[in-house]
C-alpha atoms as a PDB file:
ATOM      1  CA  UNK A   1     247.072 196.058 358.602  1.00  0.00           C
ATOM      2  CA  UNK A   2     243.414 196.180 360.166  1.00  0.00           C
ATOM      3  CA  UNK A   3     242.953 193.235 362.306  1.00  0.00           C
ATOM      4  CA  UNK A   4     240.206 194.443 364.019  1.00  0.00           C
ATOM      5  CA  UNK A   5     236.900 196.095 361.677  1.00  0.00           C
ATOM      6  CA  UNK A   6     235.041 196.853 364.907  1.00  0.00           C
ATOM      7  CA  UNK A   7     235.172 196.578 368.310  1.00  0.00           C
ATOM      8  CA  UNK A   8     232.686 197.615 370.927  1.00  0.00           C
ATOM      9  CA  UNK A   9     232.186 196.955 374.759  1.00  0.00           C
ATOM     10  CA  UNK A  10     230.399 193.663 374.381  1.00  0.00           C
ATOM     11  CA  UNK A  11     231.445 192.783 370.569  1.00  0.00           C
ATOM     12  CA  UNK A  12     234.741 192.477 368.516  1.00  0.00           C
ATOM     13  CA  UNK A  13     234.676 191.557 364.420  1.00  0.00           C
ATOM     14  CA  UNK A  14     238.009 190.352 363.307  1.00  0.00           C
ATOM     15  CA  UNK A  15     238.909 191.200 359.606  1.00  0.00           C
ATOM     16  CA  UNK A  16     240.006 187.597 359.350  1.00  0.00           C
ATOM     17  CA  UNK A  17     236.893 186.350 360.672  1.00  0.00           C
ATOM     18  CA  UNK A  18     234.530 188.223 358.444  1.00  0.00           C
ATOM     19  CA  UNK A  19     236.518 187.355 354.685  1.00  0.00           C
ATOM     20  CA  UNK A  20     236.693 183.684 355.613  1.00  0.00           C
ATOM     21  CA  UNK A  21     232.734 184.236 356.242  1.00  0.00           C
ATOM     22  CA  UNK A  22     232.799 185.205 352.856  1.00  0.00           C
ATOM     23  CA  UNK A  23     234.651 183.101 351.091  1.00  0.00           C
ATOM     24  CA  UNK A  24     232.654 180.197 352.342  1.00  0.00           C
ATOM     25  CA  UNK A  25     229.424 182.452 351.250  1.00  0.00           C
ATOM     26  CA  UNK A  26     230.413 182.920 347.216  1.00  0.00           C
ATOM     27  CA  UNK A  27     232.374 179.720 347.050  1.00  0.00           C
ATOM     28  CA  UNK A  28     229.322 178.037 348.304  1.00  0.00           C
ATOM     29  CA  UNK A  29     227.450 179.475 345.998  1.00  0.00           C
ATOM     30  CA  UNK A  30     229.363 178.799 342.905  1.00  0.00           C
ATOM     31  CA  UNK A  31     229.449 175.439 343.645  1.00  0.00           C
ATOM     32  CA  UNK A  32     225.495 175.380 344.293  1.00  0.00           C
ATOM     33  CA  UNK A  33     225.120 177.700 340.916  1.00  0.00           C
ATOM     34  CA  UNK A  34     227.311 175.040 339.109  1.00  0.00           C
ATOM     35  CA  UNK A  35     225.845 171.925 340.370  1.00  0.00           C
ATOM     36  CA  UNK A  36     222.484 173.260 339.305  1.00  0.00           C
ATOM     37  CA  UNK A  37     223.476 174.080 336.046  1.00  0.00           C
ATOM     38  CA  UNK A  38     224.560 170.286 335.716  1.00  0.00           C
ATOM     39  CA  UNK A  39     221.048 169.107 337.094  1.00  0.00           C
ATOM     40  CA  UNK A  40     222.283 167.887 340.199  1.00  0.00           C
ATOM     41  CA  UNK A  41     220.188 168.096 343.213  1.00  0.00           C
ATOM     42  CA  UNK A  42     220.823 171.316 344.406  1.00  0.00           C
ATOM     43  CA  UNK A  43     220.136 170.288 348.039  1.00  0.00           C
ATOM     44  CA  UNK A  44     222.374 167.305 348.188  1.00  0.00           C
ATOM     45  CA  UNK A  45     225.351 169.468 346.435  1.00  0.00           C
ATOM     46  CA  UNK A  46     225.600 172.113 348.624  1.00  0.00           C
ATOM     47  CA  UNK A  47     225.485 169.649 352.254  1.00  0.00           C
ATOM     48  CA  UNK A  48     228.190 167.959 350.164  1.00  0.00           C
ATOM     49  CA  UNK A  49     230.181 171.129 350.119  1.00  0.00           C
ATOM     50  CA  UNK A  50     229.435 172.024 353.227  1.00  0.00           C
ATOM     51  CA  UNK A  51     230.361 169.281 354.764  1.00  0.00           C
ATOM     52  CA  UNK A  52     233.809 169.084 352.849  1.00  0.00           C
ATOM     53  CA  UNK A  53     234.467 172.378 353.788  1.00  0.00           C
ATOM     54  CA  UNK A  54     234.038 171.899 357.561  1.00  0.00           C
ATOM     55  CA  UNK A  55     235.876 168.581 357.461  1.00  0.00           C
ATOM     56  CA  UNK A  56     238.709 170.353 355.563  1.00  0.00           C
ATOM     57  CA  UNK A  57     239.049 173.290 358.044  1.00  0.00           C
ATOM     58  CA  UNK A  58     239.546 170.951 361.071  1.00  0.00           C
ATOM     59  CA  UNK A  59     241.675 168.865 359.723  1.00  0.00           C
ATOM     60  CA  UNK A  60     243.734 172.194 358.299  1.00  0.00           C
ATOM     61  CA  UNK A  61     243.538 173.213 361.495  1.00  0.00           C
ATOM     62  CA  UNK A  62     244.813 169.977 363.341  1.00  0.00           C
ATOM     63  CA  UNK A  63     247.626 170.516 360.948  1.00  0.00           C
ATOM     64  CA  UNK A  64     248.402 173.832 362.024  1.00  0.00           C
ATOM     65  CA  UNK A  65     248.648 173.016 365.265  1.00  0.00           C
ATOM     66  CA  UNK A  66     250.796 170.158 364.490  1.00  0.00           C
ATOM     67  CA  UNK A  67     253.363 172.425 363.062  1.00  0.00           C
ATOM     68  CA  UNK A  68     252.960 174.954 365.464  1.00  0.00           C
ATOM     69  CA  UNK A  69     253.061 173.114 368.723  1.00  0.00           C
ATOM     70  CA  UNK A  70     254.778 176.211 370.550  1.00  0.00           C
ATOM     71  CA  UNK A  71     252.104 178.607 370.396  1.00  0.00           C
ATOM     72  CA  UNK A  72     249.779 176.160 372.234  1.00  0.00           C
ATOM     73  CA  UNK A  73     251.981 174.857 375.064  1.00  0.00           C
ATOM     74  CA  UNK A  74     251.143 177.423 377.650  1.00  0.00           C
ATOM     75  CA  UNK A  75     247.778 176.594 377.152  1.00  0.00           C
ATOM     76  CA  UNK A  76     246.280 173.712 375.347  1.00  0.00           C
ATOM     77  CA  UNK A  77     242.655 174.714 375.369  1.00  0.00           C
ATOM     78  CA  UNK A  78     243.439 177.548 373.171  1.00  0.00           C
ATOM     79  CA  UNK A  79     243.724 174.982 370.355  1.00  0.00           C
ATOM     80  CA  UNK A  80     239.749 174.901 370.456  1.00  0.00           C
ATOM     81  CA  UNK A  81     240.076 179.103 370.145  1.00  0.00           C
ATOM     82  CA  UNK A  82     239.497 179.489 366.660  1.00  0.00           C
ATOM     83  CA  UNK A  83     239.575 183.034 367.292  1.00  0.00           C
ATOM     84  CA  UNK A  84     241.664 184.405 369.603  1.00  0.00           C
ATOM     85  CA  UNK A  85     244.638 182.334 368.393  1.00  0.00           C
ATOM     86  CA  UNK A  86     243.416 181.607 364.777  1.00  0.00           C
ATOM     87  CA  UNK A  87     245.500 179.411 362.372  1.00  0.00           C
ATOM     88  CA  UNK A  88     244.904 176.861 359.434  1.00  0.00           C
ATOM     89  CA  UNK A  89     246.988 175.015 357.022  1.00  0.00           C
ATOM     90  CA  UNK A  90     244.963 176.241 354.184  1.00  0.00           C
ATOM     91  CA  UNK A  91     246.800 173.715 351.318  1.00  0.00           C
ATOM     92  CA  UNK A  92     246.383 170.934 354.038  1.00  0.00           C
ATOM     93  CA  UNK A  93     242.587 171.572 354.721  1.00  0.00           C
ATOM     94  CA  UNK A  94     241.844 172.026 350.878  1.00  0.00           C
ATOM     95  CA  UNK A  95     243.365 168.724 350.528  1.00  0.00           C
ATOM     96  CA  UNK A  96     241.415 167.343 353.473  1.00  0.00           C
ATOM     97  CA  UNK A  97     238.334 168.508 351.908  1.00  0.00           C
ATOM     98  CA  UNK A  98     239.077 167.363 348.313  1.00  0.00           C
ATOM     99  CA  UNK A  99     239.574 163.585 349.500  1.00  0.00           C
ATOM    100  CA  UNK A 100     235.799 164.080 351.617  1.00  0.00           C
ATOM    101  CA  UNK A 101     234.090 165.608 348.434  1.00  0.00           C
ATOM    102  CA  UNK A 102     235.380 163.054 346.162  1.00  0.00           C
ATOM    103  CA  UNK A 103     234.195 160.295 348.633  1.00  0.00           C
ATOM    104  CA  UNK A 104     231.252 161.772 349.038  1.00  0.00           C
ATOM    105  CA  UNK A 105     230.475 162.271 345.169  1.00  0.00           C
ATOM    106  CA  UNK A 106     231.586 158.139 344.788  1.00  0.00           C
ATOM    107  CA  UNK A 107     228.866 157.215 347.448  1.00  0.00           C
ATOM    108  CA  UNK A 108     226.214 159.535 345.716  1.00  0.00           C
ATOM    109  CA  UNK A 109     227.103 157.912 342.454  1.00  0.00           C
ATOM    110  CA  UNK A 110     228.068 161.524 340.589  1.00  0.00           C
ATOM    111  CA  UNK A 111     231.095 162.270 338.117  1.00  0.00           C
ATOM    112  CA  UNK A 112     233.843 162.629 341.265  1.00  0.00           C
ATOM    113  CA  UNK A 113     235.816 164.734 338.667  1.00  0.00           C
ATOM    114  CA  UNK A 114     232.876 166.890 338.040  1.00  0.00           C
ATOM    115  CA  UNK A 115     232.194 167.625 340.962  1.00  0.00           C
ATOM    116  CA  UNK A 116     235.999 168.288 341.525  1.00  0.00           C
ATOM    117  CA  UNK A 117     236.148 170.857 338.837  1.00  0.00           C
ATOM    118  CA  UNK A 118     233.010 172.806 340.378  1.00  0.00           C
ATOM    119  CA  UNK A 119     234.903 172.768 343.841  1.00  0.00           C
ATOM    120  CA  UNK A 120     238.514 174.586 342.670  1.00  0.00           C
ATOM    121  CA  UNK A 121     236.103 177.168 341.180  1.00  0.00           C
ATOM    122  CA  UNK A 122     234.756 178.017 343.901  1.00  0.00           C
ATOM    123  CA  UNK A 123     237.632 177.813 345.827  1.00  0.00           C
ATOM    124  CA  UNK A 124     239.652 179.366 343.755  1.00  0.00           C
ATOM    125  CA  UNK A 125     237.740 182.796 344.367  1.00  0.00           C
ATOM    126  CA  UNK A 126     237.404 181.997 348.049  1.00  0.00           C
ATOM    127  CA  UNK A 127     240.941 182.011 348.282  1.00  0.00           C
ATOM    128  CA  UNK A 128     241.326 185.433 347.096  1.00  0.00           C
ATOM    129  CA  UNK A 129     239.187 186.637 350.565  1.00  0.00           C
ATOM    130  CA  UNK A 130     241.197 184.415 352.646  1.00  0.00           C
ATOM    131  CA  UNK A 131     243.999 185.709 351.769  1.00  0.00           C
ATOM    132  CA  UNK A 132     242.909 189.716 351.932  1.00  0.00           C
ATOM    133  CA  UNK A 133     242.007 187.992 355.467  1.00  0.00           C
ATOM    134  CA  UNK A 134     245.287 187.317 356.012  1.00  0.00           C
ATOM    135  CA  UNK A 135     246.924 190.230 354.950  1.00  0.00           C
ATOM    136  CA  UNK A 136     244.668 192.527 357.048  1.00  0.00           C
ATOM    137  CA  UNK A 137     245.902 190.256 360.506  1.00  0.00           C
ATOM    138  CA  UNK A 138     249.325 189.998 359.654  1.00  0.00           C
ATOM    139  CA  UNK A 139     249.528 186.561 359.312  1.00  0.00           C
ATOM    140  CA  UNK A 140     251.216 184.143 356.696  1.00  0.00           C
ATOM    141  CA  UNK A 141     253.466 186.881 355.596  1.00  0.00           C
ATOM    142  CA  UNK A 142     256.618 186.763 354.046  1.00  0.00           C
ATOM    143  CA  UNK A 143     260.596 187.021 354.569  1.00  0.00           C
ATOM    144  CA  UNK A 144     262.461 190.259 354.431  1.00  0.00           C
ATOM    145  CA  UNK A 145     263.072 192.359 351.355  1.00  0.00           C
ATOM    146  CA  UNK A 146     264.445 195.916 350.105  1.00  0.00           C
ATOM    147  CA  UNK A 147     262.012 195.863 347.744  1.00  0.00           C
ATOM    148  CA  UNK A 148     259.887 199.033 347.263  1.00  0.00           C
ATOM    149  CA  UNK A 149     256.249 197.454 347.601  1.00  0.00           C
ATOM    150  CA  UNK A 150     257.511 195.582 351.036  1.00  0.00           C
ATOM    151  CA  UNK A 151     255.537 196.329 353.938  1.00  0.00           C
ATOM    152  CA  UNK A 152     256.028 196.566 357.923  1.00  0.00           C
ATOM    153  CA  UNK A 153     253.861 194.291 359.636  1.00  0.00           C
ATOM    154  CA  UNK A 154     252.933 193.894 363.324  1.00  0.00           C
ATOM    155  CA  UNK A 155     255.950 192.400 365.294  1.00  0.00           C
ATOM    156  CA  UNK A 156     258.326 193.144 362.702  1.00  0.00           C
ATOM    157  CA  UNK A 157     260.727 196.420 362.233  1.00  0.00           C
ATOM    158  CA  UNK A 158     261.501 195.427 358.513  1.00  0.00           C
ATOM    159  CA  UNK A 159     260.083 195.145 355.252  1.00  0.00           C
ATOM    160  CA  UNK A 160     258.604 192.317 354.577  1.00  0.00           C
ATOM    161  CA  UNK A 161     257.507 190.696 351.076  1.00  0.00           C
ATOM    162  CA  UNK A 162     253.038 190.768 351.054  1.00  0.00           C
ATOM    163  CA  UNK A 163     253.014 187.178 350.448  1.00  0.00           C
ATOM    164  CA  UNK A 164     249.532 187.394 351.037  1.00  0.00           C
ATOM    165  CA  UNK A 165     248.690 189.733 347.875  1.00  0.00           C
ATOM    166  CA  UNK A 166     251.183 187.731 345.881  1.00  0.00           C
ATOM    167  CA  UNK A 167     248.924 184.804 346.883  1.00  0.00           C
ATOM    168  CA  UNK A 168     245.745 186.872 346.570  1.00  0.00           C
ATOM    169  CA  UNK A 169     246.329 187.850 342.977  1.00  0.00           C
ATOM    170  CA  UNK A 170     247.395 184.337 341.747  1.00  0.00           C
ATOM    171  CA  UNK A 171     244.201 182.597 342.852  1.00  0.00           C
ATOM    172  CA  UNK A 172     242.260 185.368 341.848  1.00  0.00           C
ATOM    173  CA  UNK A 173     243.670 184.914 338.379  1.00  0.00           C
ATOM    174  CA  UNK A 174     243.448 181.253 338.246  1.00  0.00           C
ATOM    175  CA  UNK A 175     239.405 181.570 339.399  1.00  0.00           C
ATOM    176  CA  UNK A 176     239.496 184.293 336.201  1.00  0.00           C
ATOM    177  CA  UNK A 177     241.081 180.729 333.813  1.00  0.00           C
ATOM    178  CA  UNK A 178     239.056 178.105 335.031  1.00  0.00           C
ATOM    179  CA  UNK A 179     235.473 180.363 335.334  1.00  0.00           C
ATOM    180  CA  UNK A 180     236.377 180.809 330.974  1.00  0.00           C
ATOM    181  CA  UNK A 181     237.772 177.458 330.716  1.00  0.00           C
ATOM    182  CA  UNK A 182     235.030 175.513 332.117  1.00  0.00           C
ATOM    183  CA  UNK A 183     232.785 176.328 329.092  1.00  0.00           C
ATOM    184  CA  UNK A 184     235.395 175.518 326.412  1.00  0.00           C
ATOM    185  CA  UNK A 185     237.898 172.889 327.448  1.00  0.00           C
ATOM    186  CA  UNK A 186     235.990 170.001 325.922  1.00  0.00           C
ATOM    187  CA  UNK A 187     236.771 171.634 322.767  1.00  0.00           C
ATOM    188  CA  UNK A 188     240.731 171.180 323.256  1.00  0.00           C
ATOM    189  CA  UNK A 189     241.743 168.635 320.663  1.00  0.00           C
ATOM    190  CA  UNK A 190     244.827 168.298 322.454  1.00  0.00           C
ATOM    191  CA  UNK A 191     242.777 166.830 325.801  1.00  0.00           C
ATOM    192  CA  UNK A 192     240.502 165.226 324.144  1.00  0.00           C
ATOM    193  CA  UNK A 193     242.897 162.892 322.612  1.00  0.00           C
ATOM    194  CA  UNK A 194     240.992 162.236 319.242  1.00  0.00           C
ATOM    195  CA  UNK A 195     237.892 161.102 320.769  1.00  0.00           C
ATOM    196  CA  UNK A 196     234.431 162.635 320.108  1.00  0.00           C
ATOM    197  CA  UNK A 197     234.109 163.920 323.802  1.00  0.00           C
ATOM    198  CA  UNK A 198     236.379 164.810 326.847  1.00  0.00           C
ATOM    199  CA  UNK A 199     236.446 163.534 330.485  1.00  0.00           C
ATOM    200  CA  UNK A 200     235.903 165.791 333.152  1.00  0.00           C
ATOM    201  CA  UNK A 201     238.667 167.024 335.859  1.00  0.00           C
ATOM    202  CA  UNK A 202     240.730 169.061 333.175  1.00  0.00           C
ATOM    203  CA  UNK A 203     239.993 171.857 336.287  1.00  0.00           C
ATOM    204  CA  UNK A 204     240.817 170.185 339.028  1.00  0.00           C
ATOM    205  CA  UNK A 205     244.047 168.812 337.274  1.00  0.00           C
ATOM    206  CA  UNK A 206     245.462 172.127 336.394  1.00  0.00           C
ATOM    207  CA  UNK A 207     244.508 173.741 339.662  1.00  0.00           C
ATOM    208  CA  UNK A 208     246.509 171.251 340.794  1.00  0.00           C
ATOM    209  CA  UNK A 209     249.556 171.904 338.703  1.00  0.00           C
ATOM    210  CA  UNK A 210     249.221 175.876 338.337  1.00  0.00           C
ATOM    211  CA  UNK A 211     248.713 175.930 342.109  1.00  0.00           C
ATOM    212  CA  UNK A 212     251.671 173.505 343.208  1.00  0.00           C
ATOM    213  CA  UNK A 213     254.078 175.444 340.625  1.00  0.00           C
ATOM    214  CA  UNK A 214     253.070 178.962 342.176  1.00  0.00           C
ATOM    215  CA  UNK A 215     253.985 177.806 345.852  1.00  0.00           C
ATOM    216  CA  UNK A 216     256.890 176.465 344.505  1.00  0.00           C
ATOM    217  CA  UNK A 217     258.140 179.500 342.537  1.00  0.00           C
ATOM    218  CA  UNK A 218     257.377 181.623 345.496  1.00  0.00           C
ATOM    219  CA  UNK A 219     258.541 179.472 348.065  1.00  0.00           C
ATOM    220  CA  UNK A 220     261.575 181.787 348.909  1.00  0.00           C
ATOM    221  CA  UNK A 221     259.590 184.776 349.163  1.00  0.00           C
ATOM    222  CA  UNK A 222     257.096 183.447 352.139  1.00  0.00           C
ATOM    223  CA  UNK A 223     258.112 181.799 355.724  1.00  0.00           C
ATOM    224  CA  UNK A 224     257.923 178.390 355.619  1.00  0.00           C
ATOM    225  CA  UNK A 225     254.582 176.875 357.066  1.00  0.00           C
ATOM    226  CA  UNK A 226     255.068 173.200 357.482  1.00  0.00           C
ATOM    227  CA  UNK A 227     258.225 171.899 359.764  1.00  0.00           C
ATOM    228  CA  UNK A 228     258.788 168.779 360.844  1.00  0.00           C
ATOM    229  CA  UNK A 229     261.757 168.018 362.955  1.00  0.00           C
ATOM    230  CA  UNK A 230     263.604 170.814 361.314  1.00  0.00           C
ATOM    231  CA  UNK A 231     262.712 169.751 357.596  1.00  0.00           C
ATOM    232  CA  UNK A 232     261.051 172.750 355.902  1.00  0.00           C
ATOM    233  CA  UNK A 233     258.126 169.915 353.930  1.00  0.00           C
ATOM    234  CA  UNK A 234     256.489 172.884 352.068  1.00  0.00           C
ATOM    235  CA  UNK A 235     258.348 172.067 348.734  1.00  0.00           C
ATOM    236  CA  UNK A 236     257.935 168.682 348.841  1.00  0.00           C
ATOM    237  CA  UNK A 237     254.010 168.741 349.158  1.00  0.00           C
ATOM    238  CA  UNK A 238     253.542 171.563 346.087  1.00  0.00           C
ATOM    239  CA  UNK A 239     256.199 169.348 343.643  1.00  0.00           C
ATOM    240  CA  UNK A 240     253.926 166.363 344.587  1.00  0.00           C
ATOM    241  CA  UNK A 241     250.969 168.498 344.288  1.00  0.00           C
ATOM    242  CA  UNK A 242     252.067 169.708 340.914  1.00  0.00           C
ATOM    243  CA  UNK A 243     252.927 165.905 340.102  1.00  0.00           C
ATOM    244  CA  UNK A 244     249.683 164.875 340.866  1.00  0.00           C
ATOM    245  CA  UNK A 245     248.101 167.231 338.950  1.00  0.00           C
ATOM    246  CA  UNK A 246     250.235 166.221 335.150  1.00  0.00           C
ATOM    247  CA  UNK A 247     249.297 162.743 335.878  1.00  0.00           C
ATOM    248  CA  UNK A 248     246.084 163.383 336.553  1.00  0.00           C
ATOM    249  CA  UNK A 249     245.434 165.258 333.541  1.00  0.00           C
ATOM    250  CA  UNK A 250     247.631 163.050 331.437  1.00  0.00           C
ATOM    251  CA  UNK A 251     245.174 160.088 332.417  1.00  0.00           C
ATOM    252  CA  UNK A 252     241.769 161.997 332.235  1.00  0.00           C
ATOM    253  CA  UNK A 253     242.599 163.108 328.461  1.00  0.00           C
ATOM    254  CA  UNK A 254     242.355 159.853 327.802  1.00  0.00           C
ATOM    255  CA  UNK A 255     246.103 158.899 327.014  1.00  0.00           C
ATOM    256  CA  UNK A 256     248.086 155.978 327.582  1.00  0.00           C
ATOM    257  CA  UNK A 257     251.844 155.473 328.110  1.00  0.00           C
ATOM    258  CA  UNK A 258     250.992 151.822 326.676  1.00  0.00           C
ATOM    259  CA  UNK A 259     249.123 151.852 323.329  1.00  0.00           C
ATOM    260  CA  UNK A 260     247.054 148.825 322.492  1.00  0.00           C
ATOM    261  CA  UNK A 261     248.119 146.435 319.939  1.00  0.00           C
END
């Protein structure tokens, strides 16, 4: 663990701090790089993203607090310290932002979906630093194990699974699919559905469903992060995440559970 990079008299840089500065930095730019590519106005894009992504943290953050209310009930200001007592929701804020880019790309009049697949691109790899974040500070780990490759970290005396790597290494092999799949999946017969060209949001859809499935599937290993009243919620939002993301690929290949007469 390596919380802290530096720390002088008058300055302290947080590991946590500077990989979620760059994951905003390359996501942003492969959303910018994409959105060019398509001919969109390159300015326009990236205030979109931007803006998603700022609306998305706060409202990941409300979220955390939400479920955390003990950590803030000694003092309530420290809500509004980002960085002394950091915490996000980071499936909650992703979410958040997803609904403000979409908006955003219906107002502007662009392919929502498009603009949906650039965006779990570039998040995808700005996962993978937000997550080495997290596993330098010691947060978001995961429950006890025997296992060889558990670690001790701060405030424990056990092994503990690195739910953080296990998380690091999924999204940066699901950036790894969609970076080669972006190029070909208008190709796939199979989503295409017969017809001469294919709908956007193939991405988007199975980010959706390859991400819900992995929380799911490695629920048990990691402490749960959203409680309310007792109820552990975090299955329930990847199954419906997951969900979301068959029908939402079932509809933008084209199909129909009714055919035509």
């Amino acid at each position: 663990m390596l919380p802290i990079i530096l720390e002088l008299p008058f300055f302290r840089l947080k590991s946590l701090a500077l990989l979620t500065f760059l994951a905003l930095f390359f996501s942003a730019f492969i959303f910018w790089r994409r959105g060019r590519e398509e001919h969109y106005d390159t300015f326009e894009i990236f205030d979109a993203f931007l803006s998603s992504g700022i609306y998305g943290f706060l409202v990941g953050r409300a979220a955390f607090v939400l479920f955390h209310l003990s950590q803030f009930k000694d003092s309530w200001l420290s809500v509004f310290d980002i960085f002394q007592k950091s915490g996000n929701e980071p499936i909650i804020a992703l979410a958040a932002a997803t609904w403000f880019l979409y908006r955003r790309s219906k107002k502007q009049k662009w392919d929502g979906f498009e603009i949906l697949d650039f965006q779990v691109t570039a998040i995808s790899l700005g996962m993978v630093f937000v997550y080495a974040g997290f596993f330098l500070d010691g947060s978001y780990g995961g429950t006890f194990t025997s296992m060889p490759w558990g670690i001790i970290t701060p405030g424990t005396f056990e092994k503990t699974h690195p739910a953080q790597l296990y998380s690091l290494l999924y999204y940066l092999a699901i950036h790894i699919y969609l970076s080669r799949m972006e190029y070909v999946y208008r190709t796939l017969e199979w989503y295409r559905s017969g017809k001469k060209t294919a709908q956007s949001g193939f991405l988007f859809s199975t980010f959706l469903i390859f991400t819900g499935l992995f929380h799911v599937l490695t629920q048990t290993v990691r402490l749960p992060g959203m409680v309310i009243n007792g109820l552990v919620v975090d299955y329930i939002i990847y199954l419906g995440m997951t969900l979301l993301g068959c029908i939402f690929l079932f509809k933008r290949s084209g199909r129909s559970l009714w055919k035509k007469a």
